[in-house]
C-alpha atoms as a PDB file:
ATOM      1  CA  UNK A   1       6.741   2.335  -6.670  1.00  0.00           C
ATOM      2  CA  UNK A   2       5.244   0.504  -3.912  1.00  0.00           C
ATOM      3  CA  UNK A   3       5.879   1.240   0.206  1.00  0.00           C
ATOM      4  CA  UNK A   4       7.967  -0.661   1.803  1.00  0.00           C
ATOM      5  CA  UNK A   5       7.140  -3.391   3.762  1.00  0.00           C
ATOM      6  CA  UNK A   6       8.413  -6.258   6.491  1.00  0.00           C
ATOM      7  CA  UNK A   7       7.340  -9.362   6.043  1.00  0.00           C
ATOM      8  CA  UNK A   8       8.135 -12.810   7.765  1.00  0.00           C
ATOM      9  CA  UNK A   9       9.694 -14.648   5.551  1.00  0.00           C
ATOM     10  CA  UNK A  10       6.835 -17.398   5.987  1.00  0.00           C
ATOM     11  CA  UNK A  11       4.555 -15.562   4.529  1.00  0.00           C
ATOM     12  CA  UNK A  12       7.430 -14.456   1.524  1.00  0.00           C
ATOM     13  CA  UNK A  13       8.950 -17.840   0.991  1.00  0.00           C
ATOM     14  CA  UNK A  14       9.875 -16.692  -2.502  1.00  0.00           C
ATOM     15  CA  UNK A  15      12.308 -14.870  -0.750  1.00  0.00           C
ATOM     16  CA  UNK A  16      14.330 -17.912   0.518  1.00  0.00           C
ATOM     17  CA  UNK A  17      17.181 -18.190  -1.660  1.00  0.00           C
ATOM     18  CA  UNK A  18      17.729 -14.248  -1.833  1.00  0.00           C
ATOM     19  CA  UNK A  19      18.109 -13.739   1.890  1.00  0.00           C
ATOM     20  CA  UNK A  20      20.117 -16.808   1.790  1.00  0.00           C
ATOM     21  CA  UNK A  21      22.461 -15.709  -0.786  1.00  0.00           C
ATOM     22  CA  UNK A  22      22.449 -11.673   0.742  1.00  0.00           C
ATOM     23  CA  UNK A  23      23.504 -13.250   4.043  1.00  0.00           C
ATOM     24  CA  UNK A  24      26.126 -16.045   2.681  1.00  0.00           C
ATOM     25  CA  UNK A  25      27.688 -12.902   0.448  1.00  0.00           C
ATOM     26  CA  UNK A  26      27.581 -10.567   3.380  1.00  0.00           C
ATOM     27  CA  UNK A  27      28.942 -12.889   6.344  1.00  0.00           C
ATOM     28  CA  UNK A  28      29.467 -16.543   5.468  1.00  0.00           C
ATOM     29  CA  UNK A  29      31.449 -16.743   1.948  1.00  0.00           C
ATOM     30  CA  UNK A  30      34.842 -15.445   2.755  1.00  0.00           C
ATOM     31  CA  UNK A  31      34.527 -18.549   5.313  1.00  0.00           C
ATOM     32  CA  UNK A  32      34.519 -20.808   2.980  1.00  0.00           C
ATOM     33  CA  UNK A  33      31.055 -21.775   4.209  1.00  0.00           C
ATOM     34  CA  UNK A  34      28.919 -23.249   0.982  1.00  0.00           C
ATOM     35  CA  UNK A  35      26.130 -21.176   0.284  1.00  0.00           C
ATOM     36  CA  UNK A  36      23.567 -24.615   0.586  1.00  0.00           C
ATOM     37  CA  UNK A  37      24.673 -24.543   4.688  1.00  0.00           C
ATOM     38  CA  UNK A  38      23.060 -21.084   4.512  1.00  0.00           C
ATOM     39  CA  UNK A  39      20.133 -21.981   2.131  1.00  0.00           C
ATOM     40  CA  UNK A  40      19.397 -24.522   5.298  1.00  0.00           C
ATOM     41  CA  UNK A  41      19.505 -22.266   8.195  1.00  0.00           C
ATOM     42  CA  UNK A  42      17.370 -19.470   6.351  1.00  0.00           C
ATOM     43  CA  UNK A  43      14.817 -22.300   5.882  1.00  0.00           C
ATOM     44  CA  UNK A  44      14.737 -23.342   9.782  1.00  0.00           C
ATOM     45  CA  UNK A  45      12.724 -19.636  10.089  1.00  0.00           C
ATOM     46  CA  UNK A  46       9.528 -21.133   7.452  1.00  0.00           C
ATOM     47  CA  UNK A  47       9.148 -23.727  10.682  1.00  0.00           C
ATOM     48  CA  UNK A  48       6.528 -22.997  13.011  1.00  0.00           C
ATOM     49  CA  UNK A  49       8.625 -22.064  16.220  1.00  0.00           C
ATOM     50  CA  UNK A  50       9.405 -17.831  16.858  1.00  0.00           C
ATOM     51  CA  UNK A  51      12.790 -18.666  16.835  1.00  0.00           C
ATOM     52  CA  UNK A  52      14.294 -18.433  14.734  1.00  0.00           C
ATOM     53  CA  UNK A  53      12.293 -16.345  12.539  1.00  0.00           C
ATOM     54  CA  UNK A  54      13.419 -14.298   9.181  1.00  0.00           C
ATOM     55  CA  UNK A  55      12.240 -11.174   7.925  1.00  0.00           C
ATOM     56  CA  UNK A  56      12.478  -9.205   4.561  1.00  0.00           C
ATOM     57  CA  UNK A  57      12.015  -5.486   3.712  1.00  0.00           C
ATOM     58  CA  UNK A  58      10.533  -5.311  -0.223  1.00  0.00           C
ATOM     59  CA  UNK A  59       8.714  -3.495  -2.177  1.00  0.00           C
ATOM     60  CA  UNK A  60       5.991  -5.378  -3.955  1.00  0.00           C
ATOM     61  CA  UNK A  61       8.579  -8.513  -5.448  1.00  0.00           C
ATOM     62  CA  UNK A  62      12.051  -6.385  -5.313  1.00  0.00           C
ATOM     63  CA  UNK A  63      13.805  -7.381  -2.356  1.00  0.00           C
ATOM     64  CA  UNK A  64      15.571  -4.691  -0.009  1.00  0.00           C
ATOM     65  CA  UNK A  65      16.878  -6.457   2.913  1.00  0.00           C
ATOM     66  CA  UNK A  66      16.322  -8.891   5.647  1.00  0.00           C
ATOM     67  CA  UNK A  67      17.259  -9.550   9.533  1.00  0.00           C
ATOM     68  CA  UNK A  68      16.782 -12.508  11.327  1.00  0.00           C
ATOM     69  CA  UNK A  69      16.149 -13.482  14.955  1.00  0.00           C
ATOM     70  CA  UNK A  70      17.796 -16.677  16.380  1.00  0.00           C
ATOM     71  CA  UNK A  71      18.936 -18.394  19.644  1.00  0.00           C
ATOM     72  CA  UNK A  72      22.497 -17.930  19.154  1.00  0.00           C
ATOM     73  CA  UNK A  73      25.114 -15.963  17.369  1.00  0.00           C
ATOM     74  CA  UNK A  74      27.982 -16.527  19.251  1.00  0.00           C
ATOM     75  CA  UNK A  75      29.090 -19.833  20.485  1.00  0.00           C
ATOM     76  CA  UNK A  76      31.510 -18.784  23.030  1.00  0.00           C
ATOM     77  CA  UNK A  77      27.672 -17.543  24.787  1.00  0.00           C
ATOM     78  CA  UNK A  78      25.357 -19.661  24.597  1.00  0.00           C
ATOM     79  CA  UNK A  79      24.049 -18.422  27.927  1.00  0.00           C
ATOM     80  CA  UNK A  80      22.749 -15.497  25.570  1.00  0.00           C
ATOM     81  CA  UNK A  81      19.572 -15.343  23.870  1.00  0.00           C
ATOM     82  CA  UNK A  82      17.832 -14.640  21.225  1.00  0.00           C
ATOM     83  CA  UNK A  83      20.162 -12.753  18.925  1.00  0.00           C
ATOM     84  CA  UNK A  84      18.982 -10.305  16.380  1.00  0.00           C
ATOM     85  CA  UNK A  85      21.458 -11.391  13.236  1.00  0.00           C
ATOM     86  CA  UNK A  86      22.060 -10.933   9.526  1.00  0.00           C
ATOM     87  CA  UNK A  87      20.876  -7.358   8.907  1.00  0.00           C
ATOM     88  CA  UNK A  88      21.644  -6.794   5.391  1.00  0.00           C
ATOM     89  CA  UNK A  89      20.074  -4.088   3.137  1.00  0.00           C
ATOM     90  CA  UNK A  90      20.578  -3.615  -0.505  1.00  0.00           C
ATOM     91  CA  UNK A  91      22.948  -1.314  -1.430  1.00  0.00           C
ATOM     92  CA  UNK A  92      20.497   1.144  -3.398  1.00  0.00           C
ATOM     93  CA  UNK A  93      17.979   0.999  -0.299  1.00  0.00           C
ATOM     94  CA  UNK A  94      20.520   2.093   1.843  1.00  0.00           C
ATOM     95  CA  UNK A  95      19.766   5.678   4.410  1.00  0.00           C
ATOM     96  CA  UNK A  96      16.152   5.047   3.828  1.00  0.00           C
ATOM     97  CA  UNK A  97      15.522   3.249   7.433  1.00  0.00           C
ATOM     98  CA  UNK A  98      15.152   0.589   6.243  1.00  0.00           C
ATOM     99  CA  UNK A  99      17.655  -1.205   8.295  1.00  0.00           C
ATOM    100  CA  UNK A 100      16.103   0.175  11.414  1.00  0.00           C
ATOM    101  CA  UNK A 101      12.644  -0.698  10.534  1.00  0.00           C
ATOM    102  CA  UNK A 102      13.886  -4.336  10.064  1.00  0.00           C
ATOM    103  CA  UNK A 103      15.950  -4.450  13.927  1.00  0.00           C
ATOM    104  CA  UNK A 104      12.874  -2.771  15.516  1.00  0.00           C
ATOM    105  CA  UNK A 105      10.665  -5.185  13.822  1.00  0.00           C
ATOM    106  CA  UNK A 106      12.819  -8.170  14.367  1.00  0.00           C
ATOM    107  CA  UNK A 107      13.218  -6.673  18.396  1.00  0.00           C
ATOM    108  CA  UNK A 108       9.579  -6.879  18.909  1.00  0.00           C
ATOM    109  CA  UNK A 109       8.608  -9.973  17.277  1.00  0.00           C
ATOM    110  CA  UNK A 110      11.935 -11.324  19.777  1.00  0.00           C
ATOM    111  CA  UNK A 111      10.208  -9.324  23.164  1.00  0.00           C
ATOM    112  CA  UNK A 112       7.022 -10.802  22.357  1.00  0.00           C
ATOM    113  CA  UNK A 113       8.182 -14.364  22.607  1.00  0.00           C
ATOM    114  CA  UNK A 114       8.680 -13.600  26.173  1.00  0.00           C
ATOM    115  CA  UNK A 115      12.659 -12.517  25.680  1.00  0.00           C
ATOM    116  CA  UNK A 116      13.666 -10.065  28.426  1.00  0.00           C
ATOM    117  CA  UNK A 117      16.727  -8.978  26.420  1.00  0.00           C
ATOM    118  CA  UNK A 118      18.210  -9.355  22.903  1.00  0.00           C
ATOM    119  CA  UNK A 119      21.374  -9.673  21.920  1.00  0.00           C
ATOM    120  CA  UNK A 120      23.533  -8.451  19.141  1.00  0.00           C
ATOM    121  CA  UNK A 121      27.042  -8.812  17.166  1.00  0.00           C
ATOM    122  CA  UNK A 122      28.965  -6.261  15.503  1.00  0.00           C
ATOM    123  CA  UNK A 123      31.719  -4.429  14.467  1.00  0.00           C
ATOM    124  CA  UNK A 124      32.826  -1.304  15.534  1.00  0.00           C
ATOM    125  CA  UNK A 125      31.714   0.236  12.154  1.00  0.00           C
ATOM    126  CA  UNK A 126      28.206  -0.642  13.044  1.00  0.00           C
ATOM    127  CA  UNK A 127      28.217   0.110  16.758  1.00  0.00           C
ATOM    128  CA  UNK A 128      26.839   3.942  15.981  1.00  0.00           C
ATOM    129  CA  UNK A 129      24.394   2.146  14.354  1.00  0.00           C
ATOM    130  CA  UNK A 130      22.751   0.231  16.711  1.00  0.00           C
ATOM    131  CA  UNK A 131      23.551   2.343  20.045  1.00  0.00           C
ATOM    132  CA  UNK A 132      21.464   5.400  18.524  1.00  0.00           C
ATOM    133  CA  UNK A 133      18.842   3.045  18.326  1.00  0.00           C
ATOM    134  CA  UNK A 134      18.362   2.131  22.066  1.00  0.00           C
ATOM    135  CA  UNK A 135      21.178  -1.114  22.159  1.00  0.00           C
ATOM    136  CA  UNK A 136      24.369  -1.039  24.741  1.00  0.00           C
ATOM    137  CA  UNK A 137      27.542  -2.686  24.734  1.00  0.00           C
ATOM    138  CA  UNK A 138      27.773  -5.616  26.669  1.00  0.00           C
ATOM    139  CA  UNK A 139      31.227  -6.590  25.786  1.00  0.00           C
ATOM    140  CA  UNK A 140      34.324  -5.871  23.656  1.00  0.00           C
ATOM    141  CA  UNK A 141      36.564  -7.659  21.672  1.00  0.00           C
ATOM    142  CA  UNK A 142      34.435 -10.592  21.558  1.00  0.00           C
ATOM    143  CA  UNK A 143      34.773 -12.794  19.814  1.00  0.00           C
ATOM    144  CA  UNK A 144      37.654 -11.000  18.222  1.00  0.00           C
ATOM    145  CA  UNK A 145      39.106  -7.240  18.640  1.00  0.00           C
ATOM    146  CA  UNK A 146      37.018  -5.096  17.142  1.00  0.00           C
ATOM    147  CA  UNK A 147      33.718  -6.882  17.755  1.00  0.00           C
ATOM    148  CA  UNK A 148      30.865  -5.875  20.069  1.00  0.00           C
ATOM    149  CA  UNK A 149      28.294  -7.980  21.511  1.00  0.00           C
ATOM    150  CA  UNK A 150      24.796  -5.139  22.504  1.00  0.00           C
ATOM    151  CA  UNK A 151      22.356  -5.857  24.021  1.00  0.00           C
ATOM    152  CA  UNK A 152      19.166  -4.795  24.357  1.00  0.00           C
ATOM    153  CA  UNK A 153      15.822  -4.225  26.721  1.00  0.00           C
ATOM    154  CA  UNK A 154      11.688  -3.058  26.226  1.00  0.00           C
ATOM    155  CA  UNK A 155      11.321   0.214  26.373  1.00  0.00           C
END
């Protein structure tokens, strides 16, 4: 088996209709949203521009997971930007770091574009998650109880 690496999904395009569907399973189906509104967004990040910007953990062609880095994730706060969004990992790469690799990643490709803080939504079953990695709670119960928005400096 081959390491693991992160690539931007520009440079993976094959990968296009996996995140899409990954991210549209994970987040956007039990919306009602159509999985082709999805297949659209996750091609905004083969564009030229940082944000937004897609990447995906594999293994040679085997797809692991993918996070994605875009302006906003929250309507209510739009004053907040970029987000880090859509971390999904396969369920058989799971507690390998991959996860991690792909917010750290995804954090400094975001602090390189000039971003003095990142932003972040999630549950409370993820909030473990990301504060052991360095990201703070901004606010609760946004934008619904049980929902976080962290946030995020350079170290």
């Amino acid at each position: 088996m081959s390491a693991v690496a992160i690539s931007d999904l520009r440079w993976r395009p094959d990968f296009v209709d996996t995140v899409a569907d990954r991210i549209w399973r994970a987040f956007w189906k039990k919306d009602g949203h159509p999985l082709e509104l999805l297949t659209g967004l996750v091609r905004q990040s083969l564009g030229p521009d940082a944000i937004p910007t897609a990447l995906v953990a594999h293994e040679g062609d085997r797809f692991l997971g993918t996070v994605s880095v875009i302006a906003c994730d929250e309507e209510s706060r739009p004053q907040y930007t970029p987000w880090i969004a859509a971390l999904w990992v396969e369920p058989e790469a799971r507690q390998r770091g991959i996860g991690a690799a792909l917010v750290e990643k995804a954090a400094e490709m975001a602090f390189a574009t000039g971003a003095e803080r990142l932003y972040l939504l999630a549950g409370a079953h993820r909030r473990a998650f990301y504060e052991a990695r360095g990201w703070a709670i901004l606010e609760e119960d946004v934008p619904k109880p049980g929902m976080f928005i962290l946030t995020r400096s350079p170290v």
